[in-house]
PDB file of N, CA and C in Angstrom:
ATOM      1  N   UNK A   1      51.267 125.074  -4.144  1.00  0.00           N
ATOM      2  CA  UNK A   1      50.043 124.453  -4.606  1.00  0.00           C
ATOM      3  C   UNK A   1      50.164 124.157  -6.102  1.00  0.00           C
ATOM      4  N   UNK A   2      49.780 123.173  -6.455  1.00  0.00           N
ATOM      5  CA  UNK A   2      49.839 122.310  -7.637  1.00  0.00           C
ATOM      6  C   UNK A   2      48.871 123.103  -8.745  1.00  0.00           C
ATOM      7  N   UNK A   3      48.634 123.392  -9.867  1.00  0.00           N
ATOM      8  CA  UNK A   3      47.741 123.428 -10.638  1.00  0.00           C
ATOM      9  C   UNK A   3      46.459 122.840 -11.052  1.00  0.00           C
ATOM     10  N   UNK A   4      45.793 122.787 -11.166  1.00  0.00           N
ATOM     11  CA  UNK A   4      44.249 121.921 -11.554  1.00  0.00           C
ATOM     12  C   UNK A   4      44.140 121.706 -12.946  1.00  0.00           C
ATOM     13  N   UNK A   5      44.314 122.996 -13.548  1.00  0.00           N
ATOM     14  CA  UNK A   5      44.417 123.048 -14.998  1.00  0.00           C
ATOM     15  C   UNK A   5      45.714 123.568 -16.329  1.00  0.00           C
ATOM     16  N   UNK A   6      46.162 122.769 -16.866  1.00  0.00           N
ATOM     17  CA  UNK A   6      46.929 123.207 -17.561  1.00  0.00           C
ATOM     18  C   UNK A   6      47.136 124.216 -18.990  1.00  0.00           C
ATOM     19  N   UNK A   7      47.619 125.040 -19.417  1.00  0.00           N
ATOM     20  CA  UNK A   7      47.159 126.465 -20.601  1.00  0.00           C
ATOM     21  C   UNK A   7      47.780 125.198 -21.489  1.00  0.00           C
ATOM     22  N   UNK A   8      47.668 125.548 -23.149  1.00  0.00           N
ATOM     23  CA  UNK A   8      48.359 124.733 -24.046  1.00  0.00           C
ATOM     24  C   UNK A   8      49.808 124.585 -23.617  1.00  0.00           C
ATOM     25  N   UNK A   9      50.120 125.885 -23.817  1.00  0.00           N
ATOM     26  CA  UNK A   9      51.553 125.677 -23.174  1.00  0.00           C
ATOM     27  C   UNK A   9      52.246 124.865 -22.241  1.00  0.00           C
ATOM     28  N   UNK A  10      51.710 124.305 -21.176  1.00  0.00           N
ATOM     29  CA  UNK A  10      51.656 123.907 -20.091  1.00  0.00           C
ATOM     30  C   UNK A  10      51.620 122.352 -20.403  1.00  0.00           C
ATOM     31  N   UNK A  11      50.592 121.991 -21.396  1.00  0.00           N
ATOM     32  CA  UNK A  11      49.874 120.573 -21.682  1.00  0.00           C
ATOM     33  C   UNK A  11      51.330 120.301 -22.277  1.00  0.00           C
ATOM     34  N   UNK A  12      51.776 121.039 -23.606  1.00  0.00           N
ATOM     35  CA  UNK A  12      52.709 120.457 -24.320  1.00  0.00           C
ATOM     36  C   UNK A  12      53.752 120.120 -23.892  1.00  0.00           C
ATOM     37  N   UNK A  13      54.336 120.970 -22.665  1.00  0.00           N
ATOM     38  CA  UNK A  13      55.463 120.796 -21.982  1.00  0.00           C
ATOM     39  C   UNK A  13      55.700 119.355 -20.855  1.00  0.00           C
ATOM     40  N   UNK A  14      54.075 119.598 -20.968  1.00  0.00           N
ATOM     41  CA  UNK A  14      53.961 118.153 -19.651  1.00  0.00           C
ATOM     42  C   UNK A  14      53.943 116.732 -20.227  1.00  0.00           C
ATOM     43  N   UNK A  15      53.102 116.644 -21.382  1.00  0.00           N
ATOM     44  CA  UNK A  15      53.233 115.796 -22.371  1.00  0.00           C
ATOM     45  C   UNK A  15      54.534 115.467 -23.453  1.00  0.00           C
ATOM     46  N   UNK A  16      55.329 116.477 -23.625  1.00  0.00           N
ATOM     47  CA  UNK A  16      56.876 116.444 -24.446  1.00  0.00           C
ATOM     48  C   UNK A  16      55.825 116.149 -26.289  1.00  0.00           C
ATOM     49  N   UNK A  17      54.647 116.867 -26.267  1.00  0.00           N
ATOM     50  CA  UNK A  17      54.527 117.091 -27.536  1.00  0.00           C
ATOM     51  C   UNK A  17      54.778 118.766 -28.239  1.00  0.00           C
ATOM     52  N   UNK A  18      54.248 118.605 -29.256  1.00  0.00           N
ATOM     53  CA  UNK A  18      54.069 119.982 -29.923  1.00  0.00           C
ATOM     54  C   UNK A  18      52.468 120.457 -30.159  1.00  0.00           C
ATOM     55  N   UNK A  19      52.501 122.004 -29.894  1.00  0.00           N
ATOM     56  CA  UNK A  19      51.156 122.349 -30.387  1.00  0.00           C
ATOM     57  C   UNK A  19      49.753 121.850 -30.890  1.00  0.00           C
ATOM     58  N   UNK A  20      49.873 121.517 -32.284  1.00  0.00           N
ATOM     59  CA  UNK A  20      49.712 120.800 -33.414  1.00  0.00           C
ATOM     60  C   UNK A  20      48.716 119.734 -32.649  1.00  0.00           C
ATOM     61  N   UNK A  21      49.716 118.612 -32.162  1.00  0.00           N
ATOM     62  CA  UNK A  21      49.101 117.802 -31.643  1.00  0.00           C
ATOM     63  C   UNK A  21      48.283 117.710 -30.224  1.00  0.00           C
ATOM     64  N   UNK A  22      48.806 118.601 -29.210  1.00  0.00           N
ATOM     65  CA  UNK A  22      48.310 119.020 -28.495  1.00  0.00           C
ATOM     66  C   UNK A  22      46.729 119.483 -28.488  1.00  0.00           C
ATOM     67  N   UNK A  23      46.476 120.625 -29.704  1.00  0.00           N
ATOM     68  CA  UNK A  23      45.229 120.921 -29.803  1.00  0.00           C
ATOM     69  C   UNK A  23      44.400 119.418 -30.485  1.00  0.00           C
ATOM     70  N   UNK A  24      44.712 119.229 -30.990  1.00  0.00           N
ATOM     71  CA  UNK A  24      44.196 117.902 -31.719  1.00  0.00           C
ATOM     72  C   UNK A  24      43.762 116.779 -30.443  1.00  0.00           C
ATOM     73  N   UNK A  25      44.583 116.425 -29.505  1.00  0.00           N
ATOM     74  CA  UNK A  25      44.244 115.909 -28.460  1.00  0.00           C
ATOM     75  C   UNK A  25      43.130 116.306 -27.492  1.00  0.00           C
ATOM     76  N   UNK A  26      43.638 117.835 -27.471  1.00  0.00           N
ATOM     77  CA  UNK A  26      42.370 118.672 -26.180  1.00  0.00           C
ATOM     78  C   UNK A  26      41.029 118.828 -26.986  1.00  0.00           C
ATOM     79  N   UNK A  27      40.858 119.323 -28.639  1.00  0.00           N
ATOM     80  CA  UNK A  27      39.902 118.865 -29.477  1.00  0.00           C
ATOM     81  C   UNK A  27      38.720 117.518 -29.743  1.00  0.00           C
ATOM     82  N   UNK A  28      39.654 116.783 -29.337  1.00  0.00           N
ATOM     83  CA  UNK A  28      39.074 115.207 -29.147  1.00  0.00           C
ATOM     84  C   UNK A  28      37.504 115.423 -28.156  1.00  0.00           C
ATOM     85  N   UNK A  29      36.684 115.130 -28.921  1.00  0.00           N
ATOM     86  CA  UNK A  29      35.428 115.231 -27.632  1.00  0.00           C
ATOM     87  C   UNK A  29      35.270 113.646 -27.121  1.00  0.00           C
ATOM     88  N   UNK A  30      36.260 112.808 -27.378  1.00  0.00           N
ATOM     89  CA  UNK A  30      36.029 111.716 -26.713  1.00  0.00           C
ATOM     90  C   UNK A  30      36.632 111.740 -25.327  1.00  0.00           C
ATOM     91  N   UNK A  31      37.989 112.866 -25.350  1.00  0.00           N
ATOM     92  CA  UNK A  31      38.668 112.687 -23.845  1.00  0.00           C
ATOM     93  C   UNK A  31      37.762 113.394 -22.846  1.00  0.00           C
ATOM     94  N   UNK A  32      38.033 113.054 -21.543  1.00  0.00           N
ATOM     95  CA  UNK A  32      37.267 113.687 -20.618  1.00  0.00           C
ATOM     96  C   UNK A  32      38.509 114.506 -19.992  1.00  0.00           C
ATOM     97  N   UNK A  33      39.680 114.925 -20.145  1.00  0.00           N
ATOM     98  CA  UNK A  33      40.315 115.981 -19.607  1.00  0.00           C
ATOM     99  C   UNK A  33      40.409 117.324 -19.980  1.00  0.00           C
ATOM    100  N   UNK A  34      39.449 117.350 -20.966  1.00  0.00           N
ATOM    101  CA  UNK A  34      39.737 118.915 -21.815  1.00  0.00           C
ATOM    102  C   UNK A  34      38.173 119.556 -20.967  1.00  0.00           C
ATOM    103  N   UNK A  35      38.771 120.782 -20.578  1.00  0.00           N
ATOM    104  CA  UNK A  35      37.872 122.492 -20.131  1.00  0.00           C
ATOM    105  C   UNK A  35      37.975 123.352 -21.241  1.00  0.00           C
ATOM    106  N   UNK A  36      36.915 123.482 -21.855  1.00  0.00           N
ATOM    107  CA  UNK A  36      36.927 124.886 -22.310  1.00  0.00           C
ATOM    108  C   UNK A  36      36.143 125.757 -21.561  1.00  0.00           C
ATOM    109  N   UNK A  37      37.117 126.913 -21.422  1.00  0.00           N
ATOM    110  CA  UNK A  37      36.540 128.267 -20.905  1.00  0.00           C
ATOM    111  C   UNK A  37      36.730 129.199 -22.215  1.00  0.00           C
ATOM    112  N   UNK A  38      35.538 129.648 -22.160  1.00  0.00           N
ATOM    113  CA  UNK A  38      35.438 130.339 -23.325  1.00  0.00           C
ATOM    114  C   UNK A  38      35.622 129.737 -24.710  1.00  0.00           C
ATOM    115  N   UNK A  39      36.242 130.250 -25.671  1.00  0.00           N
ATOM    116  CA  UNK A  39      37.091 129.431 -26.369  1.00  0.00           C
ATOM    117  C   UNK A  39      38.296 128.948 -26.201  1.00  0.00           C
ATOM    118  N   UNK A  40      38.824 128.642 -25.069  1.00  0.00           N
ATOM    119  CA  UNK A  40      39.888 128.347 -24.418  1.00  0.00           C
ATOM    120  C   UNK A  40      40.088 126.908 -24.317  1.00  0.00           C
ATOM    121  N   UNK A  41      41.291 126.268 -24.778  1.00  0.00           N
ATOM    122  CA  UNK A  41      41.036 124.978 -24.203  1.00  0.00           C
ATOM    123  C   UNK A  41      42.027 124.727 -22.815  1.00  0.00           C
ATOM    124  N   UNK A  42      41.732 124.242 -21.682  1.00  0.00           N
ATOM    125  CA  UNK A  42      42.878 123.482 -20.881  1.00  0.00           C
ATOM    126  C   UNK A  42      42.743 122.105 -20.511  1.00  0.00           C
ATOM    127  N   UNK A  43      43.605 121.642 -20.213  1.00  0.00           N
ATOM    128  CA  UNK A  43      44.065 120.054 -19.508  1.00  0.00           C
ATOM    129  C   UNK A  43      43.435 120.001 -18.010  1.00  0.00           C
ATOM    130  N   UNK A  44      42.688 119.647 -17.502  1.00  0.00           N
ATOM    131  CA  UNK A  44      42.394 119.352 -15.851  1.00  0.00           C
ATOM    132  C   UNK A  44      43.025 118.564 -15.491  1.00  0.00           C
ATOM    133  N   UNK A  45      44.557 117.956 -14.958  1.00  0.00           N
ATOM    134  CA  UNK A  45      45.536 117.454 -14.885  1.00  0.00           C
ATOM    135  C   UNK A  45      45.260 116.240 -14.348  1.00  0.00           C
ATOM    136  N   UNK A  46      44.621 115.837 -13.402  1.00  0.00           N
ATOM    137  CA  UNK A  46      43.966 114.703 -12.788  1.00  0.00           C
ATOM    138  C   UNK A  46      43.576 113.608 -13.485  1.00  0.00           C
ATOM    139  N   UNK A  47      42.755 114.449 -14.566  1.00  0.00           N
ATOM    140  CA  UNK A  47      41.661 113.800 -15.392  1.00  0.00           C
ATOM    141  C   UNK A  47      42.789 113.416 -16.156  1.00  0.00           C
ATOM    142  N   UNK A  48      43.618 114.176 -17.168  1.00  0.00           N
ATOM    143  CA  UNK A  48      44.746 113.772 -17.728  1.00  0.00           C
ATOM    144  C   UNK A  48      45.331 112.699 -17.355  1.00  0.00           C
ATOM    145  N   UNK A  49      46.263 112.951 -15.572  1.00  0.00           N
ATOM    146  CA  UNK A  49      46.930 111.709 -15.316  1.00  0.00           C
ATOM    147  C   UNK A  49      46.132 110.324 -15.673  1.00  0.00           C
ATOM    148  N   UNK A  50      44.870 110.314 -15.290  1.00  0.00           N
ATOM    149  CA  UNK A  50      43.820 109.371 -15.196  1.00  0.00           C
ATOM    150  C   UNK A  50      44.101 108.539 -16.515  1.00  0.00           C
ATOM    151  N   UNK A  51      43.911 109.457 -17.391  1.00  0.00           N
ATOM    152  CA  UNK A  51      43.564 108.983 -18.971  1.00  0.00           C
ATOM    153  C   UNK A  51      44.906 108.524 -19.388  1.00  0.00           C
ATOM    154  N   UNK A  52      45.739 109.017 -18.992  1.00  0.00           N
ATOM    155  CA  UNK A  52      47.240 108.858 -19.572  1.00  0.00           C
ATOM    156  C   UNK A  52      47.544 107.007 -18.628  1.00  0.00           C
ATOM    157  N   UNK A  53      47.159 107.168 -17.015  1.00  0.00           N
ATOM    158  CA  UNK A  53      47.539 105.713 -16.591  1.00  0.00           C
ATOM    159  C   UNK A  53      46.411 104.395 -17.414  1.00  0.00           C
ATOM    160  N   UNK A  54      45.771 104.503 -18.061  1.00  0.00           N
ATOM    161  CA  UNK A  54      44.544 104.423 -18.800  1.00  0.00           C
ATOM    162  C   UNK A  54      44.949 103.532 -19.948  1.00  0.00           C
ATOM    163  N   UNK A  55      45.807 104.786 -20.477  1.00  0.00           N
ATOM    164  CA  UNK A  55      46.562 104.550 -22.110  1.00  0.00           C
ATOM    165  C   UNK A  55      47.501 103.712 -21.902  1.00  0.00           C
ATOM    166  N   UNK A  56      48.625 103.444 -20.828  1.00  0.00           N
ATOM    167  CA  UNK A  56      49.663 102.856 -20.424  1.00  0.00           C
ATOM    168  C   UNK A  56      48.782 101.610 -20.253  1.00  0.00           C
ATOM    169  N   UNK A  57      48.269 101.297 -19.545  1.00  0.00           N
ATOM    170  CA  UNK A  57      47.304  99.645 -19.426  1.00  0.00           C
ATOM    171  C   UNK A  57      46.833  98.945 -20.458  1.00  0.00           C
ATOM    172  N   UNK A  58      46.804 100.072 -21.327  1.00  0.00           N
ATOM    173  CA  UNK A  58      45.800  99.471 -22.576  1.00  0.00           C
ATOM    174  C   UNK A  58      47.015  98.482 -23.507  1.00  0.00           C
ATOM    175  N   UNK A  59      48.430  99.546 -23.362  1.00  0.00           N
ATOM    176  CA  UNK A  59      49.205  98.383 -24.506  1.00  0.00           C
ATOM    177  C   UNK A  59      49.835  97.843 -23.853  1.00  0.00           C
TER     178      UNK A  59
END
């Protein structure tokens, strides 16, 4: 079974960024793929793919 949500760790590895930017991305209150639990941030991967086939159309 696949994941739903991704830890930072997880985001950066899936994305081929670093930290840094990572939080800066999941920070963004414009994206709709970021969960915070708690003070926690994760990726809801779906929503991600979504936004990412999204970004690819746009340029």
């Amino acid at each position: 079974m696949e994941k739903a949500l991704l830890n930072l760790e997880e985001f950066c590895g899936y994305m081929g960024i670093g930290k840094t930017k990572a939080r800066e991305l999941l920070n963004n209150p414009k994206n709709k793929f970021t969960v915070r639990i708690g003070n926690r941030l994760y990726a809801n991967k779906k929503c991600l793919d979504e936004w990412l086939e999204y970004q690819c159309k746009r340029s």
